[in-house]
PDB file of N, CA and C in Angstrom:
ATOM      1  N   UNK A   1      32.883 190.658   8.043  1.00  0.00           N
ATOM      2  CA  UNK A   1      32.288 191.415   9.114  1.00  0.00           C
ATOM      3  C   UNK A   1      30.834 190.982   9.331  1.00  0.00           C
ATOM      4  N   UNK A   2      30.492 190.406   8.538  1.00  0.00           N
ATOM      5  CA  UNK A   2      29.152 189.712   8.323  1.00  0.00           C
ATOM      6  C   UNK A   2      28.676 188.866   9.696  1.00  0.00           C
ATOM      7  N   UNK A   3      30.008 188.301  10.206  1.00  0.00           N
ATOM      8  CA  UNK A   3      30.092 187.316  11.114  1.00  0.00           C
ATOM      9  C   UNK A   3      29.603 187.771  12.128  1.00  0.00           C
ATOM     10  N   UNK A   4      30.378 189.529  12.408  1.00  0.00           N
ATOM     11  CA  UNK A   4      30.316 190.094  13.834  1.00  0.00           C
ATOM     12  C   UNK A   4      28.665 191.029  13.747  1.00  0.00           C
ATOM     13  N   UNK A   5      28.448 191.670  12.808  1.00  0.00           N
ATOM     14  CA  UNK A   5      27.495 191.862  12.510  1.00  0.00           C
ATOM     15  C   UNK A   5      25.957 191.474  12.645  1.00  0.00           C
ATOM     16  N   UNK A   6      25.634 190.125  12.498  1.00  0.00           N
ATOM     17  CA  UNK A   6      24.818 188.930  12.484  1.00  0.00           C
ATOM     18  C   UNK A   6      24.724 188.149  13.513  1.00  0.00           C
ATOM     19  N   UNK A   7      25.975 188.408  14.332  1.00  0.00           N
ATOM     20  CA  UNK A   7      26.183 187.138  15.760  1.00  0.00           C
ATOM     21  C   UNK A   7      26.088 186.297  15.167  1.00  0.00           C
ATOM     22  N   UNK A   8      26.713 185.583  13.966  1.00  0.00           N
ATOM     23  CA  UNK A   8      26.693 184.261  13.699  1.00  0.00           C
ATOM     24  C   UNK A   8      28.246 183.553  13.983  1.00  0.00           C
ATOM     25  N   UNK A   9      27.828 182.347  13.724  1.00  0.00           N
ATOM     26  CA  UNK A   9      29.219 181.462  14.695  1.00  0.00           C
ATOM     27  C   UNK A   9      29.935 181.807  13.012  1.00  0.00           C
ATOM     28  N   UNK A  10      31.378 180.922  13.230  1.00  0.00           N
ATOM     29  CA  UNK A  10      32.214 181.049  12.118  1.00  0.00           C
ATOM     30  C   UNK A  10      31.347 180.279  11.178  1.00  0.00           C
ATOM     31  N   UNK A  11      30.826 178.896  11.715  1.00  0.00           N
ATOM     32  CA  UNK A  11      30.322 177.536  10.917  1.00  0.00           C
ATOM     33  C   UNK A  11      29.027 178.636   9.812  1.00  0.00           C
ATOM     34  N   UNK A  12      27.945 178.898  10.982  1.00  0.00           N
ATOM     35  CA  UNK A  12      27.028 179.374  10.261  1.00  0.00           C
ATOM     36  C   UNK A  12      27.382 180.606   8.820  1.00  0.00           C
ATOM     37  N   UNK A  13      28.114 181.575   9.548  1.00  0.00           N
ATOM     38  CA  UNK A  13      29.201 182.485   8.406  1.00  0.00           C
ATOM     39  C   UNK A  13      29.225 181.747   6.701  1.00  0.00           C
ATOM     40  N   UNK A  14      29.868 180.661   7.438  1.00  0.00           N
ATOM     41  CA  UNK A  14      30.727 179.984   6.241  1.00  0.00           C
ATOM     42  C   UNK A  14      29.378 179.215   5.427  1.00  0.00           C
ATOM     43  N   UNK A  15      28.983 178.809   6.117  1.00  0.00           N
ATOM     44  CA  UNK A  15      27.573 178.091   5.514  1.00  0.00           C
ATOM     45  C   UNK A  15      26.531 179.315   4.858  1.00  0.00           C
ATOM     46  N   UNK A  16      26.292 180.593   4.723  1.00  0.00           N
ATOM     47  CA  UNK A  16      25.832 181.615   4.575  1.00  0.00           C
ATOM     48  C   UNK A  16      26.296 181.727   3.307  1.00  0.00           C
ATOM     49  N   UNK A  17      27.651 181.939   3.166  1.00  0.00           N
ATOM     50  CA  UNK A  17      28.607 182.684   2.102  1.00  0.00           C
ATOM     51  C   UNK A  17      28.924 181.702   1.106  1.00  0.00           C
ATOM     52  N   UNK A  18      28.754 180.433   1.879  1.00  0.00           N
ATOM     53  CA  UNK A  18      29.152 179.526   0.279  1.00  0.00           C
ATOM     54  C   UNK A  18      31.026 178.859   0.482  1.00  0.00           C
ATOM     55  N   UNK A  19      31.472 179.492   1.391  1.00  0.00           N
ATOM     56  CA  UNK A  19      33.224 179.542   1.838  1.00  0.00           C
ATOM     57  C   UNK A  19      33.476 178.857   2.974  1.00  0.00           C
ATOM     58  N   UNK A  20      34.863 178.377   3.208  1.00  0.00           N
ATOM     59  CA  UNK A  20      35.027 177.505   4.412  1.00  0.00           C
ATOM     60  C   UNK A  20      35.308 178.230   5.491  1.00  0.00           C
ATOM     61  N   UNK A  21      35.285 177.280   6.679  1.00  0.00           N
ATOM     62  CA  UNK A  21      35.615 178.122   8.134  1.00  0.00           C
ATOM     63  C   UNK A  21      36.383 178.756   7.756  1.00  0.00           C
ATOM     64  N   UNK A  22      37.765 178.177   7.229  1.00  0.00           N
ATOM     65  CA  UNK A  22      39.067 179.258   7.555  1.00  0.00           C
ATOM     66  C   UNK A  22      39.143 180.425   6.533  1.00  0.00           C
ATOM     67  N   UNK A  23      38.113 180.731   5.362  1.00  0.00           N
ATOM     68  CA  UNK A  23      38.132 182.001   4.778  1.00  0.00           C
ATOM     69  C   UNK A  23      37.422 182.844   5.697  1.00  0.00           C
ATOM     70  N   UNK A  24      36.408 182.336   6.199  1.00  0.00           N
ATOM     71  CA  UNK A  24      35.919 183.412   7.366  1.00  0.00           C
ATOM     72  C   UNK A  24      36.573 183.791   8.417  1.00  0.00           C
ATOM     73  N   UNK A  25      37.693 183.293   8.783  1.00  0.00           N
ATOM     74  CA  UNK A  25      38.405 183.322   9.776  1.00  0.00           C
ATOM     75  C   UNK A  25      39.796 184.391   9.458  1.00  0.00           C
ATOM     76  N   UNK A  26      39.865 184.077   8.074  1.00  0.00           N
ATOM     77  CA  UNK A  26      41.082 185.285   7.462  1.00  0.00           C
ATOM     78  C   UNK A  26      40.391 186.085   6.726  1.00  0.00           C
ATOM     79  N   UNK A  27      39.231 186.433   6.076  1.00  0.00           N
ATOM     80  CA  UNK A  27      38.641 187.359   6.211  1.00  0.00           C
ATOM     81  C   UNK A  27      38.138 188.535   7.679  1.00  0.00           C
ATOM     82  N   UNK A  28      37.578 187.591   8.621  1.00  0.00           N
ATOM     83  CA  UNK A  28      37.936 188.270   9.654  1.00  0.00           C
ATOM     84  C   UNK A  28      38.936 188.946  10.304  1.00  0.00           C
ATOM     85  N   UNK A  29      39.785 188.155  10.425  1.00  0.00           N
ATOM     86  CA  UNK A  29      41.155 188.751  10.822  1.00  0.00           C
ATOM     87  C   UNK A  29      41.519 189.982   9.791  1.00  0.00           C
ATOM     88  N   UNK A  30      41.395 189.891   8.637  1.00  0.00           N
ATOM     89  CA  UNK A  30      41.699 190.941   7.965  1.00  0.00           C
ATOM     90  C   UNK A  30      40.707 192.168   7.783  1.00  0.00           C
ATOM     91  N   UNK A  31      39.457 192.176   8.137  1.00  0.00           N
ATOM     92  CA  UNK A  31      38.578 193.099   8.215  1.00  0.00           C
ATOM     93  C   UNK A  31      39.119 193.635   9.765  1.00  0.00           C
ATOM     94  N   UNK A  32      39.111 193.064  10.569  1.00  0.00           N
ATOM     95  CA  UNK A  32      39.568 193.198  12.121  1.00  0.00           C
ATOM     96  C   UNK A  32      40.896 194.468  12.197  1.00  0.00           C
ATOM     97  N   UNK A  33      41.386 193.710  11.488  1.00  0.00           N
ATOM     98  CA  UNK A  33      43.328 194.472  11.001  1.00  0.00           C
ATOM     99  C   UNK A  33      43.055 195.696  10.335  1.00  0.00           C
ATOM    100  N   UNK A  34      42.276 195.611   9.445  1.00  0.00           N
ATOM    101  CA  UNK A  34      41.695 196.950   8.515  1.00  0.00           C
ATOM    102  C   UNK A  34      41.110 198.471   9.507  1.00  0.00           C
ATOM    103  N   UNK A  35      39.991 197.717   9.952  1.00  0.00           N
ATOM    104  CA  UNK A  35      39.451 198.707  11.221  1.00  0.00           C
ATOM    105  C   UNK A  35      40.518 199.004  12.759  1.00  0.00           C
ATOM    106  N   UNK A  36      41.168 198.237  13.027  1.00  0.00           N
ATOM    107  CA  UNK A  36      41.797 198.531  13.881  1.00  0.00           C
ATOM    108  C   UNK A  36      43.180 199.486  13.294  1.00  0.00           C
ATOM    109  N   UNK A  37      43.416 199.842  12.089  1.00  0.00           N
ATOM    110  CA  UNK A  37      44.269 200.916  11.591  1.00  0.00           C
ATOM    111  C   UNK A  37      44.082 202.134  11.364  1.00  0.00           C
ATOM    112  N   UNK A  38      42.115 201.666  11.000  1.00  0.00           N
ATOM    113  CA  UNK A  38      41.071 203.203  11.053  1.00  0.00           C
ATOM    114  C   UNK A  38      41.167 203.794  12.165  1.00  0.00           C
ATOM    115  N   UNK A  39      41.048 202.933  12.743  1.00  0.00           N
ATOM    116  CA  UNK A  39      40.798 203.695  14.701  1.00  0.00           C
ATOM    117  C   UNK A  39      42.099 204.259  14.635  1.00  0.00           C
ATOM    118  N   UNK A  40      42.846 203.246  14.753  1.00  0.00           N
ATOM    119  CA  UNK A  40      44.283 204.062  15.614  1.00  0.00           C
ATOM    120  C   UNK A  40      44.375 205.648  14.499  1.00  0.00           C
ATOM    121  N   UNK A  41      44.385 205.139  13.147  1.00  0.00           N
ATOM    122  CA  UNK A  41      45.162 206.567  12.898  1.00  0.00           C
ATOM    123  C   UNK A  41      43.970 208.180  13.116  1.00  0.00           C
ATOM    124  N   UNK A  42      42.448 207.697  13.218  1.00  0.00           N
ATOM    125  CA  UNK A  42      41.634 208.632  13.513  1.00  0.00           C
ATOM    126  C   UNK A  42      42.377 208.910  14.761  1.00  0.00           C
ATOM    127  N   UNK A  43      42.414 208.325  15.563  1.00  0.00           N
ATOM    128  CA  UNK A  43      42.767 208.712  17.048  1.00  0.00           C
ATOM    129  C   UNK A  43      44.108 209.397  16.975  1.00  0.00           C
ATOM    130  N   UNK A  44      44.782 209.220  16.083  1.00  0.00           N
ATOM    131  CA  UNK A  44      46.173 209.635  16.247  1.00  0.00           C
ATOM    132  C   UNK A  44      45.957 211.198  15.617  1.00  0.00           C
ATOM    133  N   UNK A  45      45.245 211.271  14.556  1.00  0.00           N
ATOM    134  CA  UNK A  45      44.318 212.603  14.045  1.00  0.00           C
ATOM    135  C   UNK A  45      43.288 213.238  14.836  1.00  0.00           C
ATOM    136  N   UNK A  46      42.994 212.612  15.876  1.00  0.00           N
ATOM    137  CA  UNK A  46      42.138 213.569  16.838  1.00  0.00           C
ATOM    138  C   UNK A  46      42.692 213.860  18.224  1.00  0.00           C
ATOM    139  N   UNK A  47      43.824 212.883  18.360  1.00  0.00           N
ATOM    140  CA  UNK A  47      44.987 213.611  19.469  1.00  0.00           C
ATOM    141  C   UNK A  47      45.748 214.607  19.021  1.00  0.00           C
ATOM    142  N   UNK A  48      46.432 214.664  17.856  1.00  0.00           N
ATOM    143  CA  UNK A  48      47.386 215.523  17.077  1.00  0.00           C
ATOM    144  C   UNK A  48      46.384 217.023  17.259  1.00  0.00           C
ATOM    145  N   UNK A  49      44.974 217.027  16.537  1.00  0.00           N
ATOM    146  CA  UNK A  49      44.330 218.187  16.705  1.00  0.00           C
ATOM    147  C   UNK A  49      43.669 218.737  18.379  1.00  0.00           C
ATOM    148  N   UNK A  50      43.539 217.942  19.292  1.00  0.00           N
ATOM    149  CA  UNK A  50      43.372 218.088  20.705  1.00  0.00           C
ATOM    150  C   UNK A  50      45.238 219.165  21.070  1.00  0.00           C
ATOM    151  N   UNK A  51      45.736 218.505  20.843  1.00  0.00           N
ATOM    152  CA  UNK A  51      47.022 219.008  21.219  1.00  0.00           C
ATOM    153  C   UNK A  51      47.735 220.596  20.483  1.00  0.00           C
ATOM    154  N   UNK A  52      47.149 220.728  19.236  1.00  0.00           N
ATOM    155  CA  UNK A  52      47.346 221.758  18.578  1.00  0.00           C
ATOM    156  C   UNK A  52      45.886 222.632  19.501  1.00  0.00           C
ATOM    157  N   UNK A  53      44.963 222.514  19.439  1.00  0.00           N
ATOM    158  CA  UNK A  53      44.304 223.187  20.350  1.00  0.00           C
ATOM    159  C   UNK A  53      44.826 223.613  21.933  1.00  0.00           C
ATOM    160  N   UNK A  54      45.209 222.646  22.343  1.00  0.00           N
ATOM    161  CA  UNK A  54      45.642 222.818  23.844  1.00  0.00           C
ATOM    162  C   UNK A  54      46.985 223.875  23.591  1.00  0.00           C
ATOM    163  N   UNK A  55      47.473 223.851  22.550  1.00  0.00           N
ATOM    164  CA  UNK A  55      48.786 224.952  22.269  1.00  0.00           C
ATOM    165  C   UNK A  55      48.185 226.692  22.129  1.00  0.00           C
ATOM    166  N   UNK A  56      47.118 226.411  21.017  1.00  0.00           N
ATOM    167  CA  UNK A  56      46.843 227.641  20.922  1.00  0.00           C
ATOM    168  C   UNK A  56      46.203 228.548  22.461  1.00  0.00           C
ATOM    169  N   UNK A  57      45.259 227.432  23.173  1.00  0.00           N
ATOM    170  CA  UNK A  57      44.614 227.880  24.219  1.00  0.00           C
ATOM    171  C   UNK A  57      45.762 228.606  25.152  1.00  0.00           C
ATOM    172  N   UNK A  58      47.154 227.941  24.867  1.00  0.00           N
ATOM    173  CA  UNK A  58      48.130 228.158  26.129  1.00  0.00           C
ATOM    174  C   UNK A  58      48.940 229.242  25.732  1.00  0.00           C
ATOM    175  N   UNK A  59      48.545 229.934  24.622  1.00  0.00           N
ATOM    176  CA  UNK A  59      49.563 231.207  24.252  1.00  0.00           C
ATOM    177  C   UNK A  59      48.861 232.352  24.958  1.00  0.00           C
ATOM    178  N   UNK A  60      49.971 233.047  25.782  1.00  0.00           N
ATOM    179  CA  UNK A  60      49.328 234.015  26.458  1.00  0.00           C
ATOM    180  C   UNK A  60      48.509 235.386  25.677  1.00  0.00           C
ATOM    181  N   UNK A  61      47.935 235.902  26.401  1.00  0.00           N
ATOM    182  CA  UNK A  61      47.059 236.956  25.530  1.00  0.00           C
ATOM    183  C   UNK A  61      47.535 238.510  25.880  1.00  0.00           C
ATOM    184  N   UNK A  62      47.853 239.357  25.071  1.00  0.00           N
ATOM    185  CA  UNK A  62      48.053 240.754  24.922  1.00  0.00           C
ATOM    186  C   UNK A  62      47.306 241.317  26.275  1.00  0.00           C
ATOM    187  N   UNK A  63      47.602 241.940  27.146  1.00  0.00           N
ATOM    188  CA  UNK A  63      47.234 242.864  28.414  1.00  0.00           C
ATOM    189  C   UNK A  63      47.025 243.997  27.985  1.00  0.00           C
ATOM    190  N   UNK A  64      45.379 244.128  28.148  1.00  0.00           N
ATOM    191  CA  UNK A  64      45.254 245.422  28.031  1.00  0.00           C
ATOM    192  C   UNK A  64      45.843 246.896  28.084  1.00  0.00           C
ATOM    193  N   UNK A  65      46.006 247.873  27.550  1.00  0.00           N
ATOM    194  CA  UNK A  65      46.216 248.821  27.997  1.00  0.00           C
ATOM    195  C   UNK A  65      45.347 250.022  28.799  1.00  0.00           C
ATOM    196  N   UNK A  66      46.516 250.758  29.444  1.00  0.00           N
ATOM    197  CA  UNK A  66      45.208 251.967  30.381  1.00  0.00           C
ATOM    198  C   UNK A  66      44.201 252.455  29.787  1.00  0.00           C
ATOM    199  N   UNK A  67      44.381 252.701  28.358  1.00  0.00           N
ATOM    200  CA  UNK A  67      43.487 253.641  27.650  1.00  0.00           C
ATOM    201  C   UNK A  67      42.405 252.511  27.923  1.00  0.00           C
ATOM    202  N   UNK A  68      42.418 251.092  27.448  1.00  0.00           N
ATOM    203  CA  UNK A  68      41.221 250.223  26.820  1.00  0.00           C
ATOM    204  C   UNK A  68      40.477 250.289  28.455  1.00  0.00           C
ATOM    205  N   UNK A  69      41.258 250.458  29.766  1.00  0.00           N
ATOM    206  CA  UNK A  69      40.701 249.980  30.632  1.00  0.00           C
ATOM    207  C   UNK A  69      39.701 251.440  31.208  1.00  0.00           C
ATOM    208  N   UNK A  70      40.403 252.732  31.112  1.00  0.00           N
ATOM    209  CA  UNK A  70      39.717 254.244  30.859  1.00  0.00           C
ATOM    210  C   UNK A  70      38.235 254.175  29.996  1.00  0.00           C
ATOM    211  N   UNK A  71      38.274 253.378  29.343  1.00  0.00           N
ATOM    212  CA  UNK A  71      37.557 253.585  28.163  1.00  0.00           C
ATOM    213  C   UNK A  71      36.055 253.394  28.378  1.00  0.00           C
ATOM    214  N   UNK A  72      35.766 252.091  29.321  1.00  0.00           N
ATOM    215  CA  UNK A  72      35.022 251.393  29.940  1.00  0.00           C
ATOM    216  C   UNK A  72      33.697 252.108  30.649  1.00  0.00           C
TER     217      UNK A  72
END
């Protein structure tokens, strides 16, 4: 992540770390793969709870009675 981080090219990366292009390149890809599983399943955990909200909001609510509205 160093790569994306830094704006450095792959070459410079690899020249940084001591490792060749293509470890930076499957390191990337695999840091890439890693975070893109974070996202989705946060998102899939913050739709799931959007939607349990939108349920509760949609249960209708108890109607007053005369007395509560007398009362006033």
């Amino acid at each position: 992540m160093l790569r994306y981080y830094t704006d450095l090219s792959e070459q410079a990366t690899a020249d940084v770390l001591g490792i060749s292009v293509g470890a930076v390149k499957s390191a990337g890809s695999r840091g890439l793969a890693t975070l893109r599983a974070a996202l989705t399943a946060s998102h899939a955990a913050d739709a799931a709870d959007a939607d349990e909200d939108a349920a509760a909001q949609a249960q209708p609510t108890p109607e007053r009675t005369g007395r509560e509205r007398s009362a006033r």
